[in-house]
PDB file of N, CA and C in Angstrom:
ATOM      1  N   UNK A   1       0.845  -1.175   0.000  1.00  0.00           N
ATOM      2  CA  UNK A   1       0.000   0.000   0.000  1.00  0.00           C
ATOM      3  C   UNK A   1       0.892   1.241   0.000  1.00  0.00           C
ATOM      4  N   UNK A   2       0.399   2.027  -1.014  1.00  0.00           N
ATOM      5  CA  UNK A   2       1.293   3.685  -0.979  1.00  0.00           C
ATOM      6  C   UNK A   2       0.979   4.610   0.312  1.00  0.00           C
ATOM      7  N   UNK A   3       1.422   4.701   0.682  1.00  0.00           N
ATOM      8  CA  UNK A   3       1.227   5.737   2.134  1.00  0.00           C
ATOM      9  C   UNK A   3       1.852   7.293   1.500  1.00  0.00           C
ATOM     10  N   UNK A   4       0.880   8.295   1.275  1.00  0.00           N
ATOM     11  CA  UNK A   4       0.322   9.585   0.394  1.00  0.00           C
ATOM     12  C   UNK A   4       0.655  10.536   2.590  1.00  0.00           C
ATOM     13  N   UNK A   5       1.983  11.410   2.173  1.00  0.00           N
ATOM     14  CA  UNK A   5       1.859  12.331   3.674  1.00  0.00           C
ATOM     15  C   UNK A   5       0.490  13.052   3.716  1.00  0.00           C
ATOM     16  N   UNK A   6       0.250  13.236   4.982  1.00  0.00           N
ATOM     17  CA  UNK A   6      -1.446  14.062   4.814  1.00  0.00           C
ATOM     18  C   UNK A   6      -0.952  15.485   4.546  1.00  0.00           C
ATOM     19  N   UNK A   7       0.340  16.100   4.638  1.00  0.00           N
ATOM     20  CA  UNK A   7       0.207  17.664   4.075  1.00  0.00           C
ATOM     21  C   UNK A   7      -0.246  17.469   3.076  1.00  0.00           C
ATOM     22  N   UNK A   8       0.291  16.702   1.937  1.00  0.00           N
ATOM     23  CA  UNK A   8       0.059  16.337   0.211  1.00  0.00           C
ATOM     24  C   UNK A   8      -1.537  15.956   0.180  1.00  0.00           C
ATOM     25  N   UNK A   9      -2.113  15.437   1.020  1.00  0.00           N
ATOM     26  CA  UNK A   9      -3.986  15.208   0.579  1.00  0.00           C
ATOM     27  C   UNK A   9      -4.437  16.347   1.209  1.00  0.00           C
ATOM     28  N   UNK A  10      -4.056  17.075   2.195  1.00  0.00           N
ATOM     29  CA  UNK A  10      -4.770  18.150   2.414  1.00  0.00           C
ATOM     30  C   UNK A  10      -4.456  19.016   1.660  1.00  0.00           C
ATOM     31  N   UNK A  11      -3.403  19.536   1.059  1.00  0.00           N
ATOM     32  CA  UNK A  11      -3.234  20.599  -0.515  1.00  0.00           C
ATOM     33  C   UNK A  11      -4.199  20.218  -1.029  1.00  0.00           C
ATOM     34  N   UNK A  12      -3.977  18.960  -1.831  1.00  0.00           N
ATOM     35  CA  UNK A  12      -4.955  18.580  -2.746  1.00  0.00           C
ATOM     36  C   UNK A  12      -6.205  19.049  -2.481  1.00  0.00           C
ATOM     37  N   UNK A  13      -6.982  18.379  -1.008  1.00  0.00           N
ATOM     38  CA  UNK A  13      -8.158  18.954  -0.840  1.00  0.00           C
ATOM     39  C   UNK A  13      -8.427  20.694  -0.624  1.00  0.00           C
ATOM     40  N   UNK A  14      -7.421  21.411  -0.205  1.00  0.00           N
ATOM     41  CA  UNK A  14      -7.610  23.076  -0.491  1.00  0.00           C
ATOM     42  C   UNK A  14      -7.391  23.077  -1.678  1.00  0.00           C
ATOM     43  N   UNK A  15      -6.492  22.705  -2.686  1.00  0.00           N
ATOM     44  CA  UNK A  15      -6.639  23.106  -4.220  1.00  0.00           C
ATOM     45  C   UNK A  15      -8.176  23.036  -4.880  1.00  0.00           C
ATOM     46  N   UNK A  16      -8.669  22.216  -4.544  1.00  0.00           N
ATOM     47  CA  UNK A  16     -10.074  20.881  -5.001  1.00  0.00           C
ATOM     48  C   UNK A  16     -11.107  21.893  -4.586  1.00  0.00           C
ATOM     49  N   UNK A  17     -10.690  22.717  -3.555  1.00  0.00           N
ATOM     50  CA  UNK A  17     -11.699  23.474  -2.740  1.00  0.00           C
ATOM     51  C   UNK A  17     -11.854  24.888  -3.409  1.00  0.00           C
ATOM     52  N   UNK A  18     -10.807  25.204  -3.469  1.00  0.00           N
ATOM     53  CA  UNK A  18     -10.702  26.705  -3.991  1.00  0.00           C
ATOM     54  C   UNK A  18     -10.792  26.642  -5.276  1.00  0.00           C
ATOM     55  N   UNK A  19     -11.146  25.724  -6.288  1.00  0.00           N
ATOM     56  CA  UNK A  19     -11.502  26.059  -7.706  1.00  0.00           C
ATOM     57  C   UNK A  19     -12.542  25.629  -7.487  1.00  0.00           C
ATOM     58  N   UNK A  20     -13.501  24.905  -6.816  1.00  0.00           N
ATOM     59  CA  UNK A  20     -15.092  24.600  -6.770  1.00  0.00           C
ATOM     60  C   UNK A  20     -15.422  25.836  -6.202  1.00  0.00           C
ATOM     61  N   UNK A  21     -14.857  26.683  -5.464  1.00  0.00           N
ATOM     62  CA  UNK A  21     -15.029  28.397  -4.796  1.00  0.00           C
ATOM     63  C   UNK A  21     -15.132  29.511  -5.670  1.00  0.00           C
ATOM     64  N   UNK A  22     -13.965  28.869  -6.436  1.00  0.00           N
ATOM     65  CA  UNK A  22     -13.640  29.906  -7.904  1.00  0.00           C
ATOM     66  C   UNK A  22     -15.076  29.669  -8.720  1.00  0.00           C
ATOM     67  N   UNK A  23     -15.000  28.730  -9.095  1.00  0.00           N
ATOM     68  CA  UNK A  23     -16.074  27.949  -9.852  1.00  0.00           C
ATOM     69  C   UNK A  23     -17.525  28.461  -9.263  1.00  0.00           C
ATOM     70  N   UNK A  24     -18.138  28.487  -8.026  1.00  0.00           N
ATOM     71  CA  UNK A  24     -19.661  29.281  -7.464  1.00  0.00           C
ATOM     72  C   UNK A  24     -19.420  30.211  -7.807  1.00  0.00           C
ATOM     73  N   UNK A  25     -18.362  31.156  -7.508  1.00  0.00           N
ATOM     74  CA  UNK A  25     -18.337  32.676  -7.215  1.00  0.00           C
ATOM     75  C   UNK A  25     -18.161  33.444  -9.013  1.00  0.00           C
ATOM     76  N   UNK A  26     -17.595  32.741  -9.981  1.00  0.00           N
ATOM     77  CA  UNK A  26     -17.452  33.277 -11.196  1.00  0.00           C
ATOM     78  C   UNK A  26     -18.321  32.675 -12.375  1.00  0.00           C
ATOM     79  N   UNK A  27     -19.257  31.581 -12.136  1.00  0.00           N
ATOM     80  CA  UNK A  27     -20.137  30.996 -13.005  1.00  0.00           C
ATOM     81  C   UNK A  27     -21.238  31.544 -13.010  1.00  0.00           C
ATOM     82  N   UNK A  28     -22.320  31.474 -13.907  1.00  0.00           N
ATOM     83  CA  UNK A  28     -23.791  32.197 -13.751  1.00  0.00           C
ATOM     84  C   UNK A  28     -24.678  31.364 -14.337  1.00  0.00           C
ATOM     85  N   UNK A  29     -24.213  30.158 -14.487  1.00  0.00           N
ATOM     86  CA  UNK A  29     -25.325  28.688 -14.795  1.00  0.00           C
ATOM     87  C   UNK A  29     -25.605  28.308 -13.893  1.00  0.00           C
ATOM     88  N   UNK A  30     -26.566  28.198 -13.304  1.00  0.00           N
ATOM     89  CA  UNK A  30     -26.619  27.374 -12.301  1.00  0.00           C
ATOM     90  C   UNK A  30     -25.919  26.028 -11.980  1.00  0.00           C
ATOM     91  N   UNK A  31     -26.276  25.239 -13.279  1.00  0.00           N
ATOM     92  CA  UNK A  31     -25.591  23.965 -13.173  1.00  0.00           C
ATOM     93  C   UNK A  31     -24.386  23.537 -13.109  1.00  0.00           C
ATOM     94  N   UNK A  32     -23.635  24.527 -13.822  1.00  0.00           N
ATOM     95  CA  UNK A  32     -22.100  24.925 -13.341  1.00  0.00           C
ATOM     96  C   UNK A  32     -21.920  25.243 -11.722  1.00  0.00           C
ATOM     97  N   UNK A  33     -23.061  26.108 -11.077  1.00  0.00           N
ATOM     98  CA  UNK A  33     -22.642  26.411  -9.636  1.00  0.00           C
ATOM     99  C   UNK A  33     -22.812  24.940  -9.019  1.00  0.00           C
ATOM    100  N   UNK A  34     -23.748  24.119  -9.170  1.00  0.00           N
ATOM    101  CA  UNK A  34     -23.936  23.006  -8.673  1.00  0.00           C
ATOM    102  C   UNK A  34     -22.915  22.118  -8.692  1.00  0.00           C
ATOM    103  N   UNK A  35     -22.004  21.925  -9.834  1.00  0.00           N
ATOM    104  CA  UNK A  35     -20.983  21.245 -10.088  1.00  0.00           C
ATOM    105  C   UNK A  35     -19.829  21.240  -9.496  1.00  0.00           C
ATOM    106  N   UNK A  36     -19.985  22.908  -9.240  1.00  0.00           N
ATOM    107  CA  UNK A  36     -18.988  23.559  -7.951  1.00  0.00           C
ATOM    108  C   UNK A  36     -18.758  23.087  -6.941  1.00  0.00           C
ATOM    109  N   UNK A  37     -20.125  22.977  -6.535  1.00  0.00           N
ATOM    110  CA  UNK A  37     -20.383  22.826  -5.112  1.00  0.00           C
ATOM    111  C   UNK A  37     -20.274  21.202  -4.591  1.00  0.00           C
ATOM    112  N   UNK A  38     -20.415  20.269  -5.695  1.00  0.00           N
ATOM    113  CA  UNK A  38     -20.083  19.267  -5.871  1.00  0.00           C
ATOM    114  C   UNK A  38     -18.437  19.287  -5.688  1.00  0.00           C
ATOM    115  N   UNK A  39     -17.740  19.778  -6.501  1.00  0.00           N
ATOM    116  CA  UNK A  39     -16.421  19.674  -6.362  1.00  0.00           C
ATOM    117  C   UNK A  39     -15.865  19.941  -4.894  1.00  0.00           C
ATOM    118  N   UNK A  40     -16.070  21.198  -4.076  1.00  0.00           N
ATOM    119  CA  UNK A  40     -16.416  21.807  -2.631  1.00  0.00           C
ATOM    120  C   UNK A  40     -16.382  20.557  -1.904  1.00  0.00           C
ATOM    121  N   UNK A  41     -17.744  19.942  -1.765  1.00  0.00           N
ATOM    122  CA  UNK A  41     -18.081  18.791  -1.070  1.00  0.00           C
ATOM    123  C   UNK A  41     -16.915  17.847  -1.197  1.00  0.00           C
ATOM    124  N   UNK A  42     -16.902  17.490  -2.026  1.00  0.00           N
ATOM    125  CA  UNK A  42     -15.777  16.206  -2.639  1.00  0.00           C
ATOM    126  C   UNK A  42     -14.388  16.745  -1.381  1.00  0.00           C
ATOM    127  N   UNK A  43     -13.509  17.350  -1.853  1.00  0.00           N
ATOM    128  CA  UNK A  43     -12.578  18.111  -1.623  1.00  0.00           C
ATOM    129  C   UNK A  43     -12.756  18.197   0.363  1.00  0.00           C
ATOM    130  N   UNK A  44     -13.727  18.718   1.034  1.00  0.00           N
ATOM    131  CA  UNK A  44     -14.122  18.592   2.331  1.00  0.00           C
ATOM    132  C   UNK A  44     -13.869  16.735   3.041  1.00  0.00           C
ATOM    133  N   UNK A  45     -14.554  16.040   1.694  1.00  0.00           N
ATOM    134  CA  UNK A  45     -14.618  14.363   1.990  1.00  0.00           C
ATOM    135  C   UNK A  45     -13.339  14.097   2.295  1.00  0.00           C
ATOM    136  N   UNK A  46     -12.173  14.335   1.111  1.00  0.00           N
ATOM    137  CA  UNK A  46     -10.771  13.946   0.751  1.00  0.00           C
ATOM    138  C   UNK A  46     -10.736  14.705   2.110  1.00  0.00           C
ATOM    139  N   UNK A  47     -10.828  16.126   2.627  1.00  0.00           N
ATOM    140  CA  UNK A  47      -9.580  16.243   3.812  1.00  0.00           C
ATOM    141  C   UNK A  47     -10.030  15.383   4.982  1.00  0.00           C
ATOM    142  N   UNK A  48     -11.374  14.975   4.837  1.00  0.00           N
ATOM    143  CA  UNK A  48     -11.992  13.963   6.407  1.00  0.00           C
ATOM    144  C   UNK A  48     -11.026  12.647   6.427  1.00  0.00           C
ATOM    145  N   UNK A  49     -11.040  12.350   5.020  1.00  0.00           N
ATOM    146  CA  UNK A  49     -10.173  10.741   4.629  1.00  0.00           C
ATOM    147  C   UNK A  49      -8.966  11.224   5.070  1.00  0.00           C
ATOM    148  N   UNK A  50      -8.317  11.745   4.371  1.00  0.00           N
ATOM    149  CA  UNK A  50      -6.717  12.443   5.078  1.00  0.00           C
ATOM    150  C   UNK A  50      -6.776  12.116   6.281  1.00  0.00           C
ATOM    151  N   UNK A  51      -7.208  13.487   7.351  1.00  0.00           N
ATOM    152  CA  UNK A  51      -7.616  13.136   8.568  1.00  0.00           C
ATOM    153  C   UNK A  51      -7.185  12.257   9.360  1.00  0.00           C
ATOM    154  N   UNK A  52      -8.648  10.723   8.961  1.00  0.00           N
ATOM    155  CA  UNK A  52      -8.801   9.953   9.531  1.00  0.00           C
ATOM    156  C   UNK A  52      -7.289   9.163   9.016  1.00  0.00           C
ATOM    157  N   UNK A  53      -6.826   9.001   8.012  1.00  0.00           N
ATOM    158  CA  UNK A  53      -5.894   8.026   7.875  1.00  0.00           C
ATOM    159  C   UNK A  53      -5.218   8.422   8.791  1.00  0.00           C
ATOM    160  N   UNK A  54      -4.610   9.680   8.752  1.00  0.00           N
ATOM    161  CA  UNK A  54      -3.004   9.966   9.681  1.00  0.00           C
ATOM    162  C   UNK A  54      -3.170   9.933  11.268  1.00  0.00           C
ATOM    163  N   UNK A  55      -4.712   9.997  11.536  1.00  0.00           N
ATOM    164  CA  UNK A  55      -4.516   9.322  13.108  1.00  0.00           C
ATOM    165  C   UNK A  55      -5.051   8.024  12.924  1.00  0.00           C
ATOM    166  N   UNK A  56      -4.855   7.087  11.833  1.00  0.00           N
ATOM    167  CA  UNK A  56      -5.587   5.581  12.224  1.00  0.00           C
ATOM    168  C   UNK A  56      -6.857   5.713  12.843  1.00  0.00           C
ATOM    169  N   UNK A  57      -7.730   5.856  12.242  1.00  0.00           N
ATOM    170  CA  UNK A  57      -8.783   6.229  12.753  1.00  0.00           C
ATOM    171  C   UNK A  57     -10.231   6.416  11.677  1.00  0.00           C
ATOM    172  N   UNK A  58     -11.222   5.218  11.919  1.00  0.00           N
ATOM    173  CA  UNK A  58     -12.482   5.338  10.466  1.00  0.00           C
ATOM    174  C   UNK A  58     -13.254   6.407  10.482  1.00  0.00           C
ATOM    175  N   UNK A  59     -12.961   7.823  11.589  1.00  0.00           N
ATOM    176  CA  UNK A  59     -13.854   8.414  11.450  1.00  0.00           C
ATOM    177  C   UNK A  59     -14.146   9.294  10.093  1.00  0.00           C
ATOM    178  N   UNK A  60     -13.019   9.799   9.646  1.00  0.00           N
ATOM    179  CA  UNK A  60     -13.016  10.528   8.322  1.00  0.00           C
ATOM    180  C   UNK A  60     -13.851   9.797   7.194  1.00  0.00           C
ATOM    181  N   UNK A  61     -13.458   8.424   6.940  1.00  0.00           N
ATOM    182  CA  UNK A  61     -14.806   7.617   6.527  1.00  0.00           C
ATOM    183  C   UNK A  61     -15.910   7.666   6.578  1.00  0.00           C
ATOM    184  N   UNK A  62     -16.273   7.552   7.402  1.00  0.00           N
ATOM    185  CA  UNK A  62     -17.502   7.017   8.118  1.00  0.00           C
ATOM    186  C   UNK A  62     -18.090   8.891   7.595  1.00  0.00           C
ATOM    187  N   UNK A  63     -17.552   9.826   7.955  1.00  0.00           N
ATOM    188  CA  UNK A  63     -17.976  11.312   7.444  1.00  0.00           C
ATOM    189  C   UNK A  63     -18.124  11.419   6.101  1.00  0.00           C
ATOM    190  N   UNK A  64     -16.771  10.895   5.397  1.00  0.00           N
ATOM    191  CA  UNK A  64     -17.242  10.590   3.802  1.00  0.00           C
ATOM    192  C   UNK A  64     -18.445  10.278   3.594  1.00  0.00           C
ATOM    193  N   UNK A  65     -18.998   8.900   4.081  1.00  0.00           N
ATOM    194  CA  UNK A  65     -20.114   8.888   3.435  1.00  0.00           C
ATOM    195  C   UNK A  65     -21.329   9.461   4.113  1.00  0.00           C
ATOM    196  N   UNK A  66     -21.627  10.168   4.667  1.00  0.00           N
ATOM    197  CA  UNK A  66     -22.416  11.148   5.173  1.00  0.00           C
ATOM    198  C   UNK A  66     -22.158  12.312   4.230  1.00  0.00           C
ATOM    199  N   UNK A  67     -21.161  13.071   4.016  1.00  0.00           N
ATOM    200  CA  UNK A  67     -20.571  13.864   3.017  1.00  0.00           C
ATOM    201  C   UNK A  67     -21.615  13.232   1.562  1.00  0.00           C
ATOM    202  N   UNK A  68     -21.424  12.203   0.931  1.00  0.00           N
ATOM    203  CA  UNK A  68     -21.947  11.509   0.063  1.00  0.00           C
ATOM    204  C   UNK A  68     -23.470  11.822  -0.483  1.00  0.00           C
ATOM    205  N   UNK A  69     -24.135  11.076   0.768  1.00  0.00           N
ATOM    206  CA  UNK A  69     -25.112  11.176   1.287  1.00  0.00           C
ATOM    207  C   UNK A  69     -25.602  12.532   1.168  1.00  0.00           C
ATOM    208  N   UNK A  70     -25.441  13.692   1.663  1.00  0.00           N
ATOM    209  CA  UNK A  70     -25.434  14.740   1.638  1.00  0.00           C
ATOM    210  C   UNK A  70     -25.633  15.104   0.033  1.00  0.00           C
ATOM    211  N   UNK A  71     -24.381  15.039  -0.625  1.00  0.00           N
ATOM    212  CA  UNK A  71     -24.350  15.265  -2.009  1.00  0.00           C
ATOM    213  C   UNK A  71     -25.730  14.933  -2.963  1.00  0.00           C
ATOM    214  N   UNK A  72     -25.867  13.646  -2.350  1.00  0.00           N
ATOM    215  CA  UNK A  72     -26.890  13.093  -3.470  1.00  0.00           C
ATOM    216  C   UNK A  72     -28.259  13.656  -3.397  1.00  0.00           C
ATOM    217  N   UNK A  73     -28.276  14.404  -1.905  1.00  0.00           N
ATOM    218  CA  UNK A  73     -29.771  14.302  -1.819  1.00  0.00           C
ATOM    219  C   UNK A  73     -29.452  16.073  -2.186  1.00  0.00           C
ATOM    220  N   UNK A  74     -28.350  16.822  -2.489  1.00  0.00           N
ATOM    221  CA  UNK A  74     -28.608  18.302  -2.655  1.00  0.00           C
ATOM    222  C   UNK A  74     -28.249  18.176  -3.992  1.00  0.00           C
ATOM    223  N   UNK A  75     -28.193  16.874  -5.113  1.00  0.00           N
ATOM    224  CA  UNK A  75     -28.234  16.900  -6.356  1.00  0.00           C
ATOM    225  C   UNK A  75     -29.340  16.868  -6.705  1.00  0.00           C
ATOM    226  N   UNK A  76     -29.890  15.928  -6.431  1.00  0.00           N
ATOM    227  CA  UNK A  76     -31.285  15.645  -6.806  1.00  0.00           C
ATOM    228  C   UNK A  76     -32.482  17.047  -6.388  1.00  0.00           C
ATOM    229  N   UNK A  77     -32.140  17.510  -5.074  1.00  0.00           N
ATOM    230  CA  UNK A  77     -33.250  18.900  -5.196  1.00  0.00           C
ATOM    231  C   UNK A  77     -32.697  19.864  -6.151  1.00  0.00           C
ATOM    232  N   UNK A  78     -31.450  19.929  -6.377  1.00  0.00           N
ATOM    233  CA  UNK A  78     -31.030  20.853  -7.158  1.00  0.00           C
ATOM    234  C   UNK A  78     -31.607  20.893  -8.525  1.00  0.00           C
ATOM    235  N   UNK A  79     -31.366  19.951  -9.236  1.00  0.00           N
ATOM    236  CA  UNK A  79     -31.775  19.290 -10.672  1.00  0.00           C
ATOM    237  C   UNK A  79     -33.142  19.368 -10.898  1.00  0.00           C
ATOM    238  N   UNK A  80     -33.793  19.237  -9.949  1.00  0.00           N
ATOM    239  CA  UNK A  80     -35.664  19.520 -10.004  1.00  0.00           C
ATOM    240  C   UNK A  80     -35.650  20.984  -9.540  1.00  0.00           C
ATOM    241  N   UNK A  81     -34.611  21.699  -9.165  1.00  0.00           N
ATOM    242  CA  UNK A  81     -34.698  23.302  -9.194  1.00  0.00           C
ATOM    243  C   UNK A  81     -34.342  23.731 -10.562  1.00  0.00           C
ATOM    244  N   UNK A  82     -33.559  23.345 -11.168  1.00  0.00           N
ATOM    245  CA  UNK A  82     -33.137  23.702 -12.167  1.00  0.00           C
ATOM    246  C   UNK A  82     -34.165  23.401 -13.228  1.00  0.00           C
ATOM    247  N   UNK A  83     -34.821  22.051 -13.258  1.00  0.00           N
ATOM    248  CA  UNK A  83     -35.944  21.570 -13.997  1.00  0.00           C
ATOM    249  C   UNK A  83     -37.194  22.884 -14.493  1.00  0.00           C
ATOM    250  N   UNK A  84     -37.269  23.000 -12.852  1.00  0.00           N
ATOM    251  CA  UNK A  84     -38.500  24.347 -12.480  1.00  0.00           C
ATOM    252  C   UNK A  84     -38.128  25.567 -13.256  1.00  0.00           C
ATOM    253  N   UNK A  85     -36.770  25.642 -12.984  1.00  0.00           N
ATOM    254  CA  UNK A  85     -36.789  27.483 -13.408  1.00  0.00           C
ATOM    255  C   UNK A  85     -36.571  27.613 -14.684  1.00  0.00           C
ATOM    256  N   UNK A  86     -36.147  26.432 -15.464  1.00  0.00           N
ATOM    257  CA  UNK A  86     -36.010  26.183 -17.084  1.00  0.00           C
ATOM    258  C   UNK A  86     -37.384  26.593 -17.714  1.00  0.00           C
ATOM    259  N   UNK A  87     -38.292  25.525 -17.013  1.00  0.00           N
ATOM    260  CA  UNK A  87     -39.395  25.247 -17.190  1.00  0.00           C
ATOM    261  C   UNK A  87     -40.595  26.859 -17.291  1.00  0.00           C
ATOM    262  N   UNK A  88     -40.297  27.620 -16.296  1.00  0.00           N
ATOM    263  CA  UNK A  88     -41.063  28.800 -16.172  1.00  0.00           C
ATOM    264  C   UNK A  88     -39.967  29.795 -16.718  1.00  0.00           C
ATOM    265  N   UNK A  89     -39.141  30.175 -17.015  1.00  0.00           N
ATOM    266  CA  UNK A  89     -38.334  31.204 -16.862  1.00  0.00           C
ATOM    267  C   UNK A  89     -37.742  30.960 -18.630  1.00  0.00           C
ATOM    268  N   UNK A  90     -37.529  29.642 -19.358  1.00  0.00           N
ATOM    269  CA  UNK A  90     -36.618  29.249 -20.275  1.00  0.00           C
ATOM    270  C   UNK A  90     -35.244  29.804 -20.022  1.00  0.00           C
ATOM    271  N   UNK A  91     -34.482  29.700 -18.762  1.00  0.00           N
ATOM    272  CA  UNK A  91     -33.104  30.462 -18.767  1.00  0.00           C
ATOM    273  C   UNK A  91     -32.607  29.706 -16.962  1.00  0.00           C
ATOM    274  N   UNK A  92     -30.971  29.296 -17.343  1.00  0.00           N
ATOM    275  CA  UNK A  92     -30.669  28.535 -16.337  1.00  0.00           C
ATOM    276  C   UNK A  92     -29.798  29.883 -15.654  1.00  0.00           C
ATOM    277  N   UNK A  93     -29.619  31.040 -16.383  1.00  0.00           N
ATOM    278  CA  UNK A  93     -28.808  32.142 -15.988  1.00  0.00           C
ATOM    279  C   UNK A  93     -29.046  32.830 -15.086  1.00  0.00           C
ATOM    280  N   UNK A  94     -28.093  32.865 -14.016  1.00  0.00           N
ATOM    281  CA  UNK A  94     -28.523  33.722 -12.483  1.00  0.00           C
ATOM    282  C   UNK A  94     -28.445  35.038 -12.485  1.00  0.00           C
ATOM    283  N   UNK A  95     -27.478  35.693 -13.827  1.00  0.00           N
ATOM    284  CA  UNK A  95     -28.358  37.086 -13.884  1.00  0.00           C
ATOM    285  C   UNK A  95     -29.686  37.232 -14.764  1.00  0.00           C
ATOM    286  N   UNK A  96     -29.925  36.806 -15.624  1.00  0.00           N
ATOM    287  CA  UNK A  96     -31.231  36.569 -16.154  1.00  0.00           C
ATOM    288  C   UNK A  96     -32.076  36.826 -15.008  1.00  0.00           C
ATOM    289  N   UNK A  97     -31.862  35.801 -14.253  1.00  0.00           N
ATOM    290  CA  UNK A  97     -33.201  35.137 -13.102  1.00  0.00           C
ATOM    291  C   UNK A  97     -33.065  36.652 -12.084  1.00  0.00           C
ATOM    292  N   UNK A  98     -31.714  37.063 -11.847  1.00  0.00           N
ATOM    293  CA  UNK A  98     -31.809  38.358 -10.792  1.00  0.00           C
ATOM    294  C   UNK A  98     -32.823  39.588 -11.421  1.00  0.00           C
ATOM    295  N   UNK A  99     -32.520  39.522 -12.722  1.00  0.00           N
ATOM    296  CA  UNK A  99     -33.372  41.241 -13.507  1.00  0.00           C
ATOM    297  C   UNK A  99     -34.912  40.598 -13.136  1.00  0.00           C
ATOM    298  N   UNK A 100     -35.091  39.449 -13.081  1.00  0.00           N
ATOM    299  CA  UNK A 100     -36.489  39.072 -12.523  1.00  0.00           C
ATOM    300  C   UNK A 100     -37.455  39.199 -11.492  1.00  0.00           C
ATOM    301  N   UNK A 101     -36.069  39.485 -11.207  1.00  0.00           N
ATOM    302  CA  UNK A 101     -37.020  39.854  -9.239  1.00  0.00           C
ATOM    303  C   UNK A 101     -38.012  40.863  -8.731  1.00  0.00           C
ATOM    304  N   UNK A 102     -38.171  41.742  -9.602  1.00  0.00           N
ATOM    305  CA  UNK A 102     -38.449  43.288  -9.581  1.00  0.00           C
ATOM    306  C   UNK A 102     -40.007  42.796  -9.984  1.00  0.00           C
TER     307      UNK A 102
END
């Protein structure tokens, strides 16, 4: 088994983090922000796994898949949000949808 130092998975997971950050804060698709935020999540999982490896310890696991869990069920409302506002609006664009508000 490769044994990966946890400074090197926790970069990874701040790199992983800060372009899913980049990615919400500079996109205006929604589904792009979602993808983001997906990436975000992911990246949070990897530093729990880190974590848990370097003290021997399943808890970072065991958070992964709660993390997971999490994901799936804020994909799925997401995607039936996105469904909706296609649906009434024809436009997945969050400034579009902002000049709307008025």
């Amino acid at each position: 088994m490769i044994y990966v130092p946890a400074n090197m998975g926790l970069m990874l997971a701040a790199i992983l983090f800060l372009l899913g950050l980049i990615g919400v804060l500079t996109r205006r698709n929604v589904l792009f922000i979602l993808m983001s935020l997906e990436i975000m999540l992911n990246a949070a999982g990897l530093a729990f796994v880190v974590a848990g490896a370097h003290w021997m310890q399943a808890d970072g696991q065991v958070m992964f898949i709660f993390i997971l869990t999490m994901a799936a069920a804020e994909v799925s409302v997401g995607l039936a949000l996105i469904l909706q506002m296609h649906r009434h609006h024809k436009t997945v664009d969050t400034n579009v949808l902002n000049l709307l508000k008025d």
